[in-house]
C-alpha atoms as a PDB file:
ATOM      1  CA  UNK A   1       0.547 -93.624  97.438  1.00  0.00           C
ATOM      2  CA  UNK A   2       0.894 -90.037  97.206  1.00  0.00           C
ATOM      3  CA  UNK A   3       2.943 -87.522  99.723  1.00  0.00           C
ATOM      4  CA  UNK A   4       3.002 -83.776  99.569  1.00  0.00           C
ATOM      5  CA  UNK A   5       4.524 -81.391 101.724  1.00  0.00           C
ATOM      6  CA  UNK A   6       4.275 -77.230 101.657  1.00  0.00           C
ATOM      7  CA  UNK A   7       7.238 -76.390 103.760  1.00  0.00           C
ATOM      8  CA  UNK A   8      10.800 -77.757 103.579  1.00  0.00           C
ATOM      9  CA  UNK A   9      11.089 -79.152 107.367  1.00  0.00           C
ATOM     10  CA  UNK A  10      14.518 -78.228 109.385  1.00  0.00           C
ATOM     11  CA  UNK A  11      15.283 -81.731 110.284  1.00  0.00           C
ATOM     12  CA  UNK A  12      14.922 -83.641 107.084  1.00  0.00           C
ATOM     13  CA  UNK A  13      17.470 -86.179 106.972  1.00  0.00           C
ATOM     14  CA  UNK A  14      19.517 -86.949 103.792  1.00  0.00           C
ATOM     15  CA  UNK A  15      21.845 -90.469 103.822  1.00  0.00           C
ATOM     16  CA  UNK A  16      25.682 -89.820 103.262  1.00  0.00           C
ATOM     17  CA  UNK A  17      24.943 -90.841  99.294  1.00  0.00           C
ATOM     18  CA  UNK A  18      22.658 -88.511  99.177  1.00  0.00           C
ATOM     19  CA  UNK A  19      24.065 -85.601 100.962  1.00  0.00           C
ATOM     20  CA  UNK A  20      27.184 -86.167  98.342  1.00  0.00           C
ATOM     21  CA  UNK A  21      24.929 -84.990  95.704  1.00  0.00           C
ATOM     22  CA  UNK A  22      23.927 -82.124  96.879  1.00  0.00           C
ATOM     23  CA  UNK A  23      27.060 -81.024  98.254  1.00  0.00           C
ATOM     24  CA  UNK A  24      28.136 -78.099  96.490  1.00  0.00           C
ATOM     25  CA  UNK A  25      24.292 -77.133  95.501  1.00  0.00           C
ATOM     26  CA  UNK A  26      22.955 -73.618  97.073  1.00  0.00           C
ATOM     27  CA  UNK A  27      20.558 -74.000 100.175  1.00  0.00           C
ATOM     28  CA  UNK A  28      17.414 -74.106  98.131  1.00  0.00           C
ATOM     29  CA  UNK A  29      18.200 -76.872  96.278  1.00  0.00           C
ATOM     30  CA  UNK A  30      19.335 -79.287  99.029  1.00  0.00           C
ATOM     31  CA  UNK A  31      16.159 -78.222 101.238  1.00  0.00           C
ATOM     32  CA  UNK A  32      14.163 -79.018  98.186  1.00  0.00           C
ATOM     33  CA  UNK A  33      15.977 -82.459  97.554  1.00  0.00           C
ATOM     34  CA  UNK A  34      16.067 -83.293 101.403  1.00  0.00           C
ATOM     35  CA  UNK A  35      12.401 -82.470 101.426  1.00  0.00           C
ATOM     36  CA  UNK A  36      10.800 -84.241  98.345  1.00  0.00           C
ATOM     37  CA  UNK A  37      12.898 -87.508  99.862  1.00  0.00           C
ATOM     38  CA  UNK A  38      11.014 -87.239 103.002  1.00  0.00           C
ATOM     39  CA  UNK A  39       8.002 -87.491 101.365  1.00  0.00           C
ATOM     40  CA  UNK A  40       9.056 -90.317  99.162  1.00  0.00           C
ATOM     41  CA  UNK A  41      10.512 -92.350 102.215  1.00  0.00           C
ATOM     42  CA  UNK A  42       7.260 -91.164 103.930  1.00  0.00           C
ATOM     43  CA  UNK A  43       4.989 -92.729 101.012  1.00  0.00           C
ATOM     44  CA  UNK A  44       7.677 -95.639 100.624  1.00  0.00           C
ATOM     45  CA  UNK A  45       6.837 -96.446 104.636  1.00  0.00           C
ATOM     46  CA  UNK A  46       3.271 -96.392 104.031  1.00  0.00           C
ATOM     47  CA  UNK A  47       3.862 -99.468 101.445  1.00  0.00           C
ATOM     48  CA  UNK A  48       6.033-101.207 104.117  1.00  0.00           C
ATOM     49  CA  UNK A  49       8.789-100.615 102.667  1.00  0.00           C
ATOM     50  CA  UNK A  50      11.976 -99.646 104.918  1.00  0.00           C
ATOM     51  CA  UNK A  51      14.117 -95.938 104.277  1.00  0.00           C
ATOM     52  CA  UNK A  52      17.196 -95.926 102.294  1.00  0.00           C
ATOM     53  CA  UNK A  53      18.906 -93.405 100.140  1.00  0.00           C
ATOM     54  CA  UNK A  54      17.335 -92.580  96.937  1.00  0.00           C
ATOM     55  CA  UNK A  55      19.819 -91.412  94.384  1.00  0.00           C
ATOM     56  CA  UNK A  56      19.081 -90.086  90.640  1.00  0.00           C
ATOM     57  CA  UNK A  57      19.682 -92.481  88.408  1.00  0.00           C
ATOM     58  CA  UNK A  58      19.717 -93.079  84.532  1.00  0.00           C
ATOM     59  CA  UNK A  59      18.317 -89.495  83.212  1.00  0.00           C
ATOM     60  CA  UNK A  60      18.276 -87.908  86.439  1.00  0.00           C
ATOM     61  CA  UNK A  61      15.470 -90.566  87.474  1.00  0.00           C
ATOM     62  CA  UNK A  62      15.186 -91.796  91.019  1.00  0.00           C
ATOM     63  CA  UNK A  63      16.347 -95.017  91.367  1.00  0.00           C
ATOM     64  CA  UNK A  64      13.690 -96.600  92.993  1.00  0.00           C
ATOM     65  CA  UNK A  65      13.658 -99.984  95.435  1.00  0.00           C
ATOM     66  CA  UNK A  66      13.445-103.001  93.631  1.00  0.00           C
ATOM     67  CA  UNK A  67       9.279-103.794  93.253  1.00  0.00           C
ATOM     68  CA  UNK A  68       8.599 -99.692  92.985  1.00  0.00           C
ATOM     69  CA  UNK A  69       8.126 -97.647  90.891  1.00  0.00           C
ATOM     70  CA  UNK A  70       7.878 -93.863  91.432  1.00  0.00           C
ATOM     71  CA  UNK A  71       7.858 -90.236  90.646  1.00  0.00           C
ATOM     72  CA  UNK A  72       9.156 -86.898  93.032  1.00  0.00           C
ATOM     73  CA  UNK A  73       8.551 -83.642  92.128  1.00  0.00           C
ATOM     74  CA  UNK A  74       9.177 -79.869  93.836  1.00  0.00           C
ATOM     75  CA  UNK A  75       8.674 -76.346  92.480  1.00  0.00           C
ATOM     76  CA  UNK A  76       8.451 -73.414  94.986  1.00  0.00           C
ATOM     77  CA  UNK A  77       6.748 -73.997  98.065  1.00  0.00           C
ATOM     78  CA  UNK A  78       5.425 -77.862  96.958  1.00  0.00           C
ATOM     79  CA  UNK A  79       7.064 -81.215  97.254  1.00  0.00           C
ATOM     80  CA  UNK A  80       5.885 -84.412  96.519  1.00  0.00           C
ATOM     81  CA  UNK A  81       6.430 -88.301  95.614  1.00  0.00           C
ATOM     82  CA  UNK A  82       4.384 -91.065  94.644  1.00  0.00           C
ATOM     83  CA  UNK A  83       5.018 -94.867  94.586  1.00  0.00           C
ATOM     84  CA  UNK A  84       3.549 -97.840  94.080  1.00  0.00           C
ATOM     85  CA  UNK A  85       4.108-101.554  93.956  1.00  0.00           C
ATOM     86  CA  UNK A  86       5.535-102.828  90.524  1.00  0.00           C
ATOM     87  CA  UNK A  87       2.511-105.375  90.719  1.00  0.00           C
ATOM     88  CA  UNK A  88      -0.245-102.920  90.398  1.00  0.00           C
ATOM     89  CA  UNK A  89       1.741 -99.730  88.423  1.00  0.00           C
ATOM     90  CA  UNK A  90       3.833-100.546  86.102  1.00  0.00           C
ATOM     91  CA  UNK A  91       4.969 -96.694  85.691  1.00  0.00           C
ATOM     92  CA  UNK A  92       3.726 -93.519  87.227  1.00  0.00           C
ATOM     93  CA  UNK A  93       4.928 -89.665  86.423  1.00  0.00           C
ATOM     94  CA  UNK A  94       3.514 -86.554  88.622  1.00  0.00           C
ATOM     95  CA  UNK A  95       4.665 -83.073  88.146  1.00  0.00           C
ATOM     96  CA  UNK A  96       3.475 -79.526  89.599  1.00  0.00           C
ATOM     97  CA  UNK A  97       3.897 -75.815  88.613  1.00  0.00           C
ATOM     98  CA  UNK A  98       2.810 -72.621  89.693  1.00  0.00           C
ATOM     99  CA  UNK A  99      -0.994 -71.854  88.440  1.00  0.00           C
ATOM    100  CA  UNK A 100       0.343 -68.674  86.620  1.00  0.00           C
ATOM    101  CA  UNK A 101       1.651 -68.127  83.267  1.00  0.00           C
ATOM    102  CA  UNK A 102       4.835 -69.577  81.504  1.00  0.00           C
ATOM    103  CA  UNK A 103       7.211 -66.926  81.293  1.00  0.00           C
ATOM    104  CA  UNK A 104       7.351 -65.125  78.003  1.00  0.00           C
ATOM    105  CA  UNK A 105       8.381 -66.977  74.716  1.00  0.00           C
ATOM    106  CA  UNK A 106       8.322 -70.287  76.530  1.00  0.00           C
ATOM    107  CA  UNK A 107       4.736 -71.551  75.545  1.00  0.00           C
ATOM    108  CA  UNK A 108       5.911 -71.155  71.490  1.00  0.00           C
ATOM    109  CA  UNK A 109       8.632 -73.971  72.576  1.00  0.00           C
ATOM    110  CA  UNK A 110       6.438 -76.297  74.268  1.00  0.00           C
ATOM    111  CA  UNK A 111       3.443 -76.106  72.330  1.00  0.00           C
ATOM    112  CA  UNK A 112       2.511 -76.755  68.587  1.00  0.00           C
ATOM    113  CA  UNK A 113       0.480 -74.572  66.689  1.00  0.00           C
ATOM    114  CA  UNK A 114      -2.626 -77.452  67.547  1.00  0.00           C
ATOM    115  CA  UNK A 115      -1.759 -77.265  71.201  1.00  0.00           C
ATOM    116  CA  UNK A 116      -1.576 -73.569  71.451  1.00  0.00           C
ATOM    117  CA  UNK A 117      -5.094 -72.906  69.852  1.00  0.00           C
ATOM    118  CA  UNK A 118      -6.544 -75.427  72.388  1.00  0.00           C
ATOM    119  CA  UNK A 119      -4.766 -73.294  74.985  1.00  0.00           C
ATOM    120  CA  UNK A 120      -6.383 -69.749  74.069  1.00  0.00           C
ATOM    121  CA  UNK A 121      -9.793 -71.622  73.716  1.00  0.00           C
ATOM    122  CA  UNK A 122      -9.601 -73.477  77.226  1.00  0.00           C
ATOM    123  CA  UNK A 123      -8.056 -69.429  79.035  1.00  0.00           C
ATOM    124  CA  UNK A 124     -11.214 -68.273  77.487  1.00  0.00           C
ATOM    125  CA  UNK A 125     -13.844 -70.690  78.942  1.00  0.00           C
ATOM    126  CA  UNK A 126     -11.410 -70.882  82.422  1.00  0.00           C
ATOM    127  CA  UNK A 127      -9.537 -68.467  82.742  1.00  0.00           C
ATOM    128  CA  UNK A 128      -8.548 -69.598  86.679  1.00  0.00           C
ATOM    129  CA  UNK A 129      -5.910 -71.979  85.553  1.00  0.00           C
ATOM    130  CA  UNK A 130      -2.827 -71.062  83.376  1.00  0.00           C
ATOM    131  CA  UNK A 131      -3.406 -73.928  80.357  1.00  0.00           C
ATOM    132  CA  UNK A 132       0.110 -73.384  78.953  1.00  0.00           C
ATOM    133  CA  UNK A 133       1.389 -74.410  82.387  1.00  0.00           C
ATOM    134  CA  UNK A 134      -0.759 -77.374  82.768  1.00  0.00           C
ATOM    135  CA  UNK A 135       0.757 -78.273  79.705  1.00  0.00           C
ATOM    136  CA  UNK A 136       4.217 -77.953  80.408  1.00  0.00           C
ATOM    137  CA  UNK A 137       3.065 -80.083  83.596  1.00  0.00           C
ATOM    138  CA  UNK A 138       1.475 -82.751  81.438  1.00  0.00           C
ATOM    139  CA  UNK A 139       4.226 -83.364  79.612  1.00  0.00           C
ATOM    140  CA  UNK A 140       6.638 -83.303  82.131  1.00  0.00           C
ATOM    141  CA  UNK A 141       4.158 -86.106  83.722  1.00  0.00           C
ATOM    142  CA  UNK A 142       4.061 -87.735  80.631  1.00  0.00           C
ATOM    143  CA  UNK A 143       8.165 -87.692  79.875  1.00  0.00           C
ATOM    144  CA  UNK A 144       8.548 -89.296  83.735  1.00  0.00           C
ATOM    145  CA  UNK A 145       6.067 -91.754  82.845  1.00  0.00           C
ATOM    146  CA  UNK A 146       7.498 -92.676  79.655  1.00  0.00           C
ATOM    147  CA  UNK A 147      11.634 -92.462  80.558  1.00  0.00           C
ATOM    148  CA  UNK A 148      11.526 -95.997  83.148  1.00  0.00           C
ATOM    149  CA  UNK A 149       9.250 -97.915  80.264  1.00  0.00           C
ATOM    150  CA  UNK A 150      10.988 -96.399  77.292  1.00  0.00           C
ATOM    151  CA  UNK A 151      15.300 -95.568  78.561  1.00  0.00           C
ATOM    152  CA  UNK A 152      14.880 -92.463  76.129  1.00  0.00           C
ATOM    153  CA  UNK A 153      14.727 -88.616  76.888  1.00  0.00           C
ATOM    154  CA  UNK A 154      11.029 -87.189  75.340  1.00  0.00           C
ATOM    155  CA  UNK A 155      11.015 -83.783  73.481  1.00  0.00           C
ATOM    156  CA  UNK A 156       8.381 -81.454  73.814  1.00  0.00           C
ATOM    157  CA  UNK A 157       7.500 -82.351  70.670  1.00  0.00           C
ATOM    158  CA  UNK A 158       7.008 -85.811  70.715  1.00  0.00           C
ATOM    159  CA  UNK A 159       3.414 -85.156  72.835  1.00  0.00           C
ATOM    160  CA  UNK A 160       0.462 -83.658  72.299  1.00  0.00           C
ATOM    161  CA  UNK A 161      -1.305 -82.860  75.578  1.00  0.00           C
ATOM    162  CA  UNK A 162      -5.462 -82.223  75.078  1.00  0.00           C
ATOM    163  CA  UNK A 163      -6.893 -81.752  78.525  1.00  0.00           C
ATOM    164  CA  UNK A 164     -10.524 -81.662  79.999  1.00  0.00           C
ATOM    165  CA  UNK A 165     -11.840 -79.473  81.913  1.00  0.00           C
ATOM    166  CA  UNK A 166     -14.683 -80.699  83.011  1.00  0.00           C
ATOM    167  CA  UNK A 167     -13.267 -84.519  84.174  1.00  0.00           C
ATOM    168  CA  UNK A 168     -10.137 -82.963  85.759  1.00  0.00           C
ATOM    169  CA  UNK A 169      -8.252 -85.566  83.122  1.00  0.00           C
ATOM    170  CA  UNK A 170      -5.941 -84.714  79.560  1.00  0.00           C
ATOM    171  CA  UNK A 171      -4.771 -87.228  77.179  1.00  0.00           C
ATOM    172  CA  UNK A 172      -0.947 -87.391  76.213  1.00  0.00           C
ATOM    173  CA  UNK A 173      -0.572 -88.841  72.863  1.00  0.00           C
ATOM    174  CA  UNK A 174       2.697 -89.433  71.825  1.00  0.00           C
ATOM    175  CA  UNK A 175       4.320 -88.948  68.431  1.00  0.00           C
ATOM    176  CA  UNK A 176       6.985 -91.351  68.780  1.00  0.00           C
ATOM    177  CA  UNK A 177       6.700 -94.979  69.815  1.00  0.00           C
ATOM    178  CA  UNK A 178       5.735 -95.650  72.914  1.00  0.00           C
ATOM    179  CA  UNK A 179       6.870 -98.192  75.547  1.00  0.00           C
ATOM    180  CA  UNK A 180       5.500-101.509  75.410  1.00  0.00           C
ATOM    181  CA  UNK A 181       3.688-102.755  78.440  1.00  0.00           C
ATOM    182  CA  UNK A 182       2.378-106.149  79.126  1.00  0.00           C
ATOM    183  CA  UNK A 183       2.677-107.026  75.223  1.00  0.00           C
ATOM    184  CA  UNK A 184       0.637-104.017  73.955  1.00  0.00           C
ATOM    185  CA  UNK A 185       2.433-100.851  72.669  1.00  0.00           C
ATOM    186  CA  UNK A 186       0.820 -97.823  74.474  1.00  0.00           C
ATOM    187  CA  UNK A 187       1.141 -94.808  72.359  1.00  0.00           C
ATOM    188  CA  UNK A 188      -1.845 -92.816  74.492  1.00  0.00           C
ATOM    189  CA  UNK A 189      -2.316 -91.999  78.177  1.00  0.00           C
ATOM    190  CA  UNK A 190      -4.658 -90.543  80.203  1.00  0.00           C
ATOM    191  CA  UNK A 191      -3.847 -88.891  83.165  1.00  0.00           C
ATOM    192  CA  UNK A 192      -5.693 -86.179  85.704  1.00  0.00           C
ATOM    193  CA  UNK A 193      -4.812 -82.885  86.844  1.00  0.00           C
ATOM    194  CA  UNK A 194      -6.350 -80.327  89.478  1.00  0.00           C
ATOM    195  CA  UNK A 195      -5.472 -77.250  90.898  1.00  0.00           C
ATOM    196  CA  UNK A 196      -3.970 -76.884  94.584  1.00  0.00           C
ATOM    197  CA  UNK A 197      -4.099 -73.509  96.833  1.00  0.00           C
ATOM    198  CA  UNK A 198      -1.948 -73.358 100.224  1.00  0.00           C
ATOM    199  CA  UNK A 199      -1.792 -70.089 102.404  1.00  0.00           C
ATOM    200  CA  UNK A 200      -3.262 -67.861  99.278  1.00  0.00           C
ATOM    201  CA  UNK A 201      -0.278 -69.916  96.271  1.00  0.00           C
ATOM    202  CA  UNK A 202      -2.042 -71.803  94.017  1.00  0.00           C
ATOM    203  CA  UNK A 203      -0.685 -74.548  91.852  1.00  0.00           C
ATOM    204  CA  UNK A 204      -1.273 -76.752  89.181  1.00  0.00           C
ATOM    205  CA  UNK A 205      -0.736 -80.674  89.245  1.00  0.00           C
ATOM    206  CA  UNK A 206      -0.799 -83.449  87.170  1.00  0.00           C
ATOM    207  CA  UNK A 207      -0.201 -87.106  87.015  1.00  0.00           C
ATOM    208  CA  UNK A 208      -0.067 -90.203  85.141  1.00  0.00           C
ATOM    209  CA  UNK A 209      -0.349 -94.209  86.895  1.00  0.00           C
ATOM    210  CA  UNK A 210       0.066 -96.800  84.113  1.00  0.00           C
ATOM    211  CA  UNK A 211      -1.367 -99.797  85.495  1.00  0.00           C
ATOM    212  CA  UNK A 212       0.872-102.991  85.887  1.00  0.00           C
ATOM    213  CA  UNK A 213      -0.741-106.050  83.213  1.00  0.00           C
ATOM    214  CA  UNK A 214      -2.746-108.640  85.104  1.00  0.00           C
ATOM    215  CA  UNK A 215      -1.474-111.506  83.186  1.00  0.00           C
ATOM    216  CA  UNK A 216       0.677-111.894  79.872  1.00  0.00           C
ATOM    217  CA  UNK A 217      -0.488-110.341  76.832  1.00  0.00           C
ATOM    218  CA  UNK A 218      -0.131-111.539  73.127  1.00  0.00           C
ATOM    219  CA  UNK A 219       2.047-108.909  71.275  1.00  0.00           C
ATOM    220  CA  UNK A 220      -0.482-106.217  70.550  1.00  0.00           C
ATOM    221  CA  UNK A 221       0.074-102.247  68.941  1.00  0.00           C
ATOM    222  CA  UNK A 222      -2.765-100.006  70.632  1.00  0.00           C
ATOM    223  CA  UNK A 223      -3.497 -97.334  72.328  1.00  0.00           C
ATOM    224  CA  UNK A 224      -3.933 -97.472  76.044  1.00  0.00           C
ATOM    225  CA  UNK A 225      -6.055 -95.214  78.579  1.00  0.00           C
ATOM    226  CA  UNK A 226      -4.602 -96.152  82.014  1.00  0.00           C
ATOM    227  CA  UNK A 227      -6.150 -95.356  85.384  1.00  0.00           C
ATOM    228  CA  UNK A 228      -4.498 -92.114  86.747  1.00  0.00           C
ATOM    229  CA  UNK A 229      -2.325 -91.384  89.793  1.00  0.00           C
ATOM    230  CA  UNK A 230      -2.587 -87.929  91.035  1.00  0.00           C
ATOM    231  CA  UNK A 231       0.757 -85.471  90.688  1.00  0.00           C
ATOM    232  CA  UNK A 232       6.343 -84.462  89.850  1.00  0.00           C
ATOM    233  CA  UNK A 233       9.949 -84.461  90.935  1.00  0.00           C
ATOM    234  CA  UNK A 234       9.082 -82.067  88.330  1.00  0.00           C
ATOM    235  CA  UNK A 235      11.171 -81.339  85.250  1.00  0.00           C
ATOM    236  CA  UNK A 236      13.212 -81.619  87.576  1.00  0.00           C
ATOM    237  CA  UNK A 237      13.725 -85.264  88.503  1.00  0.00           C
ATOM    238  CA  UNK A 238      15.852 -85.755  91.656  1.00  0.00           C
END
């Protein structure tokens, strides 16, 4: 279940707990935290699940209601949350970006040599969407995927993002171990991306949905291509 909102609204409500968080923060960052709540609660309703305060957590994660999991994610102009019952998603990371450029020097720290030359193929064929910020996105999608599952902070490093651009999809393999889910160790996901445009800004989203295992699985290593949700709290992550 997937929210998104272009517009911080002048009545969003925050809980005491909440408000205490953003206390001291500047206006734009407690419109942006009131706002990509309201979607979550919003999304969280749509489940049947009542409102409550939704504090950061372990990592800066949202600490979700027990039986959810979840993702939030805001950059300029865009909000939005996704959840899902822990029965059918096991873990789920969305993020969104600007579609324009990384600012200078940034893409060298994000992307490996590999990465980068996938990156000046891809501008060639399309140059509409800004790659290097799709991967940024990817990877933050994949690191709020992987932090519930795994209780460990990802480096940029410790991904390699290879999108399509024909599907809409990338794959996020990871250089590290990855979390173990249902028995089997999942050290590849696939997750989707697309482009958004609102009142002439255009964006770039992505998202990863790691389905929850139907039924106990022997102890297995593996990779594993989930089904994808669709969008981040982003980087940032409350």
């Amino acid at each position: 279940m997937i929210v998104e909102l272009f517009a911080d609204p002048p009545d969003s409500h925050l809980y005491p707990e909440e408000a205490d968080r953003v206390e001291r923060a500047v206006d734009k960052r407690r419109r942006e935290f009131a706002t990509v709540r309201l979607c979550a609660r919003t999304a969280l309703a749509r489940l049947g699940i009542p409102p409550g305060p939704i504090l950061p957590g372990p990592g800066g994660a949202p600490a979700w209601p027990e039986g959810v999991v979840g993702s939030m994610t805001h950059c300029p102009g865009y909000r939005a949350a996704a959840v899902a019952r822990t029965d059918a998603v096991a873990a789920v990371g969305i993020d969104a970006e600007p579609n324009s450029a990384l600012p200078t020097g940034v893409e060298k720290l994000v992307a490996s040599p590999e990465e980068r030359h996938t990156l000046d193929r891809l501008t060639l064929s399309r140059p509409d969407v800004a790659w290097d910020r799709l991967l940024f996105s990817a990877k933050e999608s994949t690191y709020k995927t992987c932090f519930p599952l795994m209780g460990r902070l990802l480096d940029f490093s410790d991904c390699t993002i290879t999108p399509d651009p024909e599907r809409g999809t990338f794959t996020s393999s990871l250089h590290v171990p990855g979390p173990v889910v249902g028995g089997r160790r999942v050290n590849t996901f696939t997750g989707r991306w697309r482009t958004v445009v609102r009142e002439g800004v255009e964006y770039v989203a992505t998202g990863i949905a790691v389905p929850a295992p139907s039924h106990p699985q022997r102890p297995e290593t593996g990779d594993h291509k989930p089904n994808s949700g669709h969008l981040r709290e982003g980087g940032r992550n409350t």
